[in-house]
Protein backbone atom coordinates (compact mmCIF):
# COMPACT_ATOMS: atom_id res chain seq x y z
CA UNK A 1 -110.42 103.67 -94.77
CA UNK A 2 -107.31 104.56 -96.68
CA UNK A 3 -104.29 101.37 -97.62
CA UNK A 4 -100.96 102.69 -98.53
CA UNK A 5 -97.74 100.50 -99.56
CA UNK A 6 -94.41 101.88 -98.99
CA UNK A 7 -91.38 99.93 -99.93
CA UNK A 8 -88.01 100.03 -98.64
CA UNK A 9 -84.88 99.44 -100.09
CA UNK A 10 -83.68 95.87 -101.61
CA UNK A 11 -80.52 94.76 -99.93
CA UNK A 12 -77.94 92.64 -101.69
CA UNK A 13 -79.75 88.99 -101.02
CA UNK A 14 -82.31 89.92 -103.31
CA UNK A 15 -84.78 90.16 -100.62
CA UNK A 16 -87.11 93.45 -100.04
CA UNK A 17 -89.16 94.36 -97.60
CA UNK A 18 -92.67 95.92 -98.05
CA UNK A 19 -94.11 97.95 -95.45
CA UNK A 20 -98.47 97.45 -95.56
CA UNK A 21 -100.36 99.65 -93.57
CA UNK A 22 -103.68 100.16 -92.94
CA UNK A 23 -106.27 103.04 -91.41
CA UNK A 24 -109.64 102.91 -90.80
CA UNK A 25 -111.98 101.86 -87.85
CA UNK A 26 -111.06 98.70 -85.84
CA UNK A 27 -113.79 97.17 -87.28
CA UNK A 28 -112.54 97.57 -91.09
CA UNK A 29 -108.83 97.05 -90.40
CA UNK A 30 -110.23 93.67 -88.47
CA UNK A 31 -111.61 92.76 -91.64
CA UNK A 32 -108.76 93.07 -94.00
CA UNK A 33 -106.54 91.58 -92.21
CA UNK A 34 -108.50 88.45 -91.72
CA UNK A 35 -109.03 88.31 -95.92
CA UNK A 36 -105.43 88.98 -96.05
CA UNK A 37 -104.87 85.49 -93.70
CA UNK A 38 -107.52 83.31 -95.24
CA UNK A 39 -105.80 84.12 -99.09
CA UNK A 40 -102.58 82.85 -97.33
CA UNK A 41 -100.99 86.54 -97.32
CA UNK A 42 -100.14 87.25 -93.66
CA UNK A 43 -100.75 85.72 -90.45
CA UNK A 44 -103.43 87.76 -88.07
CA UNK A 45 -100.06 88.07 -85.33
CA UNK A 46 -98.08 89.71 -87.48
CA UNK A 47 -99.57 93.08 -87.51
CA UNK A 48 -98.86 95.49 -85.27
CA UNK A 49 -101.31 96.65 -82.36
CA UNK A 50 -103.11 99.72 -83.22
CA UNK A 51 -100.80 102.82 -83.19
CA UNK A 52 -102.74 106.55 -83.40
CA UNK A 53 -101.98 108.55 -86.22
CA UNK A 54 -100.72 112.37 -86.11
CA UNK A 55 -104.64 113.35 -87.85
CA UNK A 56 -107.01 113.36 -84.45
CA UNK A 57 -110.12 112.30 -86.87
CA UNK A 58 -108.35 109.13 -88.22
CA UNK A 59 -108.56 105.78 -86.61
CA UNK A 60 -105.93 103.59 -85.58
CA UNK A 61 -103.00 102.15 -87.91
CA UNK A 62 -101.76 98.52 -87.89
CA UNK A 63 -98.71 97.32 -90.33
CA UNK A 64 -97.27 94.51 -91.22
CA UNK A 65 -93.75 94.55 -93.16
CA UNK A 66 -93.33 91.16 -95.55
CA UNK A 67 -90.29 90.14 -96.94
CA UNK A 68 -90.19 89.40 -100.91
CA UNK A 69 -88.02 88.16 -103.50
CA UNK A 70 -86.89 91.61 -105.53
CA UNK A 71 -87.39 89.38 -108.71
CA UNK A 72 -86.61 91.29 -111.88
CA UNK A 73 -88.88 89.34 -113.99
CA UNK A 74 -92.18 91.94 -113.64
């Protein structure tokens, strides 16, 4: 299972958004998103339904963009 993190551009409010996608078997993706809602990260709903990829011998992808604070401080 591969995870990739691609972010987008900040816009003026200070607020980016974060694009989290994940591929792997159902079973896997299933799983991380589940961790991902008991640590308080992202609610199950809010990913996407499974979407094939362009590679025939890769499972499904699911994503999820959040929305941060583009805080300065890190």
């Amino acid at each position: 299972m591969s995870n990739s993190i691609v972010t987008t551009t900040a816009n003026t409010s200070g607020i980016e958004s974060v694009k989290l996608t994940l591929t792997g078997s159902h079973r896997a993706i299933s799983k991380i998103i589940h961790t991902l809602y008991s640590l308080g990260f992202s609610e199950v709903n809010n990913w996407s339904r499974p979407q094939p990829t362009k590679n025939p011998n890769e499972s499904p992808l699911e994503m999820e963009i959040k929305r941060v604070w583009n805080d300065t401080r890190f």
